[in-house]
C-alpha atoms as a PDB file:
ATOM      1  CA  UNK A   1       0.000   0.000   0.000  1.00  0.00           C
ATOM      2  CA  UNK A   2       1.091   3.399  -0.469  1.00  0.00           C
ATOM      3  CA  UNK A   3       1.204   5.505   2.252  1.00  0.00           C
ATOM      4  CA  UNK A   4       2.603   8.643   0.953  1.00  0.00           C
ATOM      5  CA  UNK A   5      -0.815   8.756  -1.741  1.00  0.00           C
ATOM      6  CA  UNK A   6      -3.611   8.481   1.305  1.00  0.00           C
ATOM      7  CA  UNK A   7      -1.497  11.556   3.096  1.00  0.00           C
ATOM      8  CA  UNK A   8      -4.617  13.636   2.586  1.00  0.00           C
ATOM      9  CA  UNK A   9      -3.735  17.627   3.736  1.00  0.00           C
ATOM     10  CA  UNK A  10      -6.482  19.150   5.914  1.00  0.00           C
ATOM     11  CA  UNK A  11      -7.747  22.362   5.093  1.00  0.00           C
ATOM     12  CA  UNK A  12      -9.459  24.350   7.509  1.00  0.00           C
ATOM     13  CA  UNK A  13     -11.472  27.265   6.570  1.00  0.00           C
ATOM     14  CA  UNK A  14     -11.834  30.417   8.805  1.00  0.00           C
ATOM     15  CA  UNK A  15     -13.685  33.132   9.223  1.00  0.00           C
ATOM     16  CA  UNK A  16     -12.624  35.541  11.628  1.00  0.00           C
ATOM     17  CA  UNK A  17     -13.174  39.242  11.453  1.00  0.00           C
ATOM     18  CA  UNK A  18     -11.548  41.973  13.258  1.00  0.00           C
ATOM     19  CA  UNK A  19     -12.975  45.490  13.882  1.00  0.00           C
ATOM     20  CA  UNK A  20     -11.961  48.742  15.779  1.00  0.00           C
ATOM     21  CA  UNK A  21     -14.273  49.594  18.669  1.00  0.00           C
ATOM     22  CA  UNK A  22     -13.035  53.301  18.895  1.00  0.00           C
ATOM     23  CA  UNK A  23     -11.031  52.842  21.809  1.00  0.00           C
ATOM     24  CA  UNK A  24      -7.194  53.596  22.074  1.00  0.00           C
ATOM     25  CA  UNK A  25      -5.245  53.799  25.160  1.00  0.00           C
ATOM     26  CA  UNK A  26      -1.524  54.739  26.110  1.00  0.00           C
ATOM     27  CA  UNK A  27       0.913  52.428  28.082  1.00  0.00           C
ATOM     28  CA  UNK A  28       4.333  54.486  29.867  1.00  0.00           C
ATOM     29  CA  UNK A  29       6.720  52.836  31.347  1.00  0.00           C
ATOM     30  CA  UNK A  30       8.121  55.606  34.369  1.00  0.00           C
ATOM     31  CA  UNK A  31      10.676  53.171  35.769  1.00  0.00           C
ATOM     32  CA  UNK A  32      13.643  53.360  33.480  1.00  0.00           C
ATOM     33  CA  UNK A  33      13.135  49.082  33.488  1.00  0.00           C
ATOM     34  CA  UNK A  34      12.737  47.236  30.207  1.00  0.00           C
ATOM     35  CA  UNK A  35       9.691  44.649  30.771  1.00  0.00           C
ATOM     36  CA  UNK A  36       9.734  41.661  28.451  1.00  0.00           C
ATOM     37  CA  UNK A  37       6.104  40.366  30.020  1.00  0.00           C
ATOM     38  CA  UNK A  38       4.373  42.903  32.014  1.00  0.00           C
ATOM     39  CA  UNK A  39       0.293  42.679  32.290  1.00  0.00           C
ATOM     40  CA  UNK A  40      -1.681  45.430  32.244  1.00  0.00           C
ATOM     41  CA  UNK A  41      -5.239  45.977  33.484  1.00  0.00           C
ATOM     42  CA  UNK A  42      -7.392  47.171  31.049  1.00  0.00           C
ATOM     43  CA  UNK A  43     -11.043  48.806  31.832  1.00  0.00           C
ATOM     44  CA  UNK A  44     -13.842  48.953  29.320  1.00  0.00           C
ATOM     45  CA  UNK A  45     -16.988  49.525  28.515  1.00  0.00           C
ATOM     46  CA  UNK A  46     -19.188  46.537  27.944  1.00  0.00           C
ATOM     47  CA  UNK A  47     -21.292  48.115  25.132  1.00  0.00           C
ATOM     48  CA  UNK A  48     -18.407  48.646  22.790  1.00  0.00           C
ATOM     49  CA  UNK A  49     -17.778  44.729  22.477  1.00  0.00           C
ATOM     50  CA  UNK A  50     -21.108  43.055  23.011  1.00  0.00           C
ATOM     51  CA  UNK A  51     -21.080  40.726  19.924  1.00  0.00           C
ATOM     52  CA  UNK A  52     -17.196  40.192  20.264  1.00  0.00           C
ATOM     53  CA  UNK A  53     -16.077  36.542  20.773  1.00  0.00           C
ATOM     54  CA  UNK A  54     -12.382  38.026  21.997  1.00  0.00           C
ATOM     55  CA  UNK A  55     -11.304  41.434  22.938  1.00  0.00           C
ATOM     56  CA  UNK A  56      -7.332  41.921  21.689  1.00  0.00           C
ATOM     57  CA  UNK A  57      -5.328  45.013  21.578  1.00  0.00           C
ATOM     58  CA  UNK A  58      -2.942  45.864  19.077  1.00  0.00           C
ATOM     59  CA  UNK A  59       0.041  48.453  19.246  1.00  0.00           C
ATOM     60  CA  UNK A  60      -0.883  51.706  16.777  1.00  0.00           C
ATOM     61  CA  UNK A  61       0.890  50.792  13.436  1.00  0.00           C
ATOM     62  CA  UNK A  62       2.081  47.018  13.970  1.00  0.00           C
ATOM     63  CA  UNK A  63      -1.149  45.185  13.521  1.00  0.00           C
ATOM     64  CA  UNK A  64       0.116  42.141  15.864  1.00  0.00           C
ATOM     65  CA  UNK A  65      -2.725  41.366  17.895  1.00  0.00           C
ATOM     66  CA  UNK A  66      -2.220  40.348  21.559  1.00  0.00           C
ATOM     67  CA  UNK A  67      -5.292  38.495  23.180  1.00  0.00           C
ATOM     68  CA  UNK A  68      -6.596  40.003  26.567  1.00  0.00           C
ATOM     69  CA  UNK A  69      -8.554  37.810  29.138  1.00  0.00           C
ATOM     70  CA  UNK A  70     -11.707  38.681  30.713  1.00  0.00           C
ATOM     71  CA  UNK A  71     -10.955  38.793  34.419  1.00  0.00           C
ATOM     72  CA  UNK A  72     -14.292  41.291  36.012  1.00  0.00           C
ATOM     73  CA  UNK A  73     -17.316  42.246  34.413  1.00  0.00           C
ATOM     74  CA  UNK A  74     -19.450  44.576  36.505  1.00  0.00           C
ATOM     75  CA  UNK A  75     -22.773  44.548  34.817  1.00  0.00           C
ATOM     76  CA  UNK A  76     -23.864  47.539  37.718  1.00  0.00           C
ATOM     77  CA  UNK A  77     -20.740  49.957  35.787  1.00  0.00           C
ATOM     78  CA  UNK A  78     -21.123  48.360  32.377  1.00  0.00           C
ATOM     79  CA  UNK A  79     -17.365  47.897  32.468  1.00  0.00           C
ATOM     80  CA  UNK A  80     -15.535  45.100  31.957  1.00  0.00           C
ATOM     81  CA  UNK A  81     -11.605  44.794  32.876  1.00  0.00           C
ATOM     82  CA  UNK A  82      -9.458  42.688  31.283  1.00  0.00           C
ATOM     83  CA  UNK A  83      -5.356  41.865  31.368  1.00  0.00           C
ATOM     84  CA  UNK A  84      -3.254  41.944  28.069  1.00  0.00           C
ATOM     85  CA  UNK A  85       0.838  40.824  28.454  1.00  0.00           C
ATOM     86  CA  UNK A  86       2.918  43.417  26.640  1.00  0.00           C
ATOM     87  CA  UNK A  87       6.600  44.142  26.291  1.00  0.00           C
ATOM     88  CA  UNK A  88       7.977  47.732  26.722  1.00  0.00           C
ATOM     89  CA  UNK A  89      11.088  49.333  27.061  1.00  0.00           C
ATOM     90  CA  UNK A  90      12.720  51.838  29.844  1.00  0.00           C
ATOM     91  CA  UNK A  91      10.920  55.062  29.647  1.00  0.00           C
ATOM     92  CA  UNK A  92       9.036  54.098  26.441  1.00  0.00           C
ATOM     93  CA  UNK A  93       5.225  55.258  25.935  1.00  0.00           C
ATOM     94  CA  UNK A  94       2.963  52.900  23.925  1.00  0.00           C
ATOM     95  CA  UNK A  95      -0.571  53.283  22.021  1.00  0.00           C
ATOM     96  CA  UNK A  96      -3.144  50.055  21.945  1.00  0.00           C
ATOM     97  CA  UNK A  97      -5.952  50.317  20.308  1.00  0.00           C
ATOM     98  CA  UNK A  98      -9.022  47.919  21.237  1.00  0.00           C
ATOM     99  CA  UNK A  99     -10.037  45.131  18.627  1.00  0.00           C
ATOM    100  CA  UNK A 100     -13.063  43.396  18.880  1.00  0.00           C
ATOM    101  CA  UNK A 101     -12.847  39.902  17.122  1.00  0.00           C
ATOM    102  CA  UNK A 102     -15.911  38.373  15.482  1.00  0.00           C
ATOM    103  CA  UNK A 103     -15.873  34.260  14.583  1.00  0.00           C
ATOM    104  CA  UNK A 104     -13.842  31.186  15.753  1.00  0.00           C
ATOM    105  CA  UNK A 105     -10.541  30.924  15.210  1.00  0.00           C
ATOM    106  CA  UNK A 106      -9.115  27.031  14.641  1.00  0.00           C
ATOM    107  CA  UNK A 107      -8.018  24.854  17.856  1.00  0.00           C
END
């Protein structure tokens, strides 16, 4: 039998899609320390992501996203808070804006 001709490649289609929820926010580190993996506290407001599967953030300009986690909601506020890891050097001042993901990415 040949094995190499029933090596089938899976092909998963995807649809995720990724909008701007009008939020941006600036990250300073005052410290003079460079911070490989620091994580930040973010606080939003709930009605700017209610359809969103995943909240990410995304440095003005690079377009990597970095996925947040969903650690409060206060439903009393409307606000949600949520932690992102970033990286930032001595003295350096970031912008993030706040991406709203729609759809399921694969496992």
């Amino acid at each position: 039998m040949n094995w190499k001709a029933l090596c089938i490649p899976l092909v998963f289609l995807v649809h995720i899609s990724y909008y701007y929820v009008g939020i941006s926010f600036s990250v300073k580190e005052t410290e003079g320390i460079d911070r490989s993996l620091e994580f930040i506290t973010v606080s939003l407001p709930c009605t700017s992501f209610e359809q969103a599967e995943r909240i990410s953030i995304s440095e003005s300009g690079s377009g990597v996203l970095i996925a947040g986690q969903l650690i409060e909601m206060s439903d009393d506020e409307g606000t949600a808070i949520f932690i992102f890891p970033i990286s930032i050097k001595a003295n350096q001042e970031k912008v993030y804006k706040v991406i709203a993901e729609e759809g399921q990415a694969p496992i």
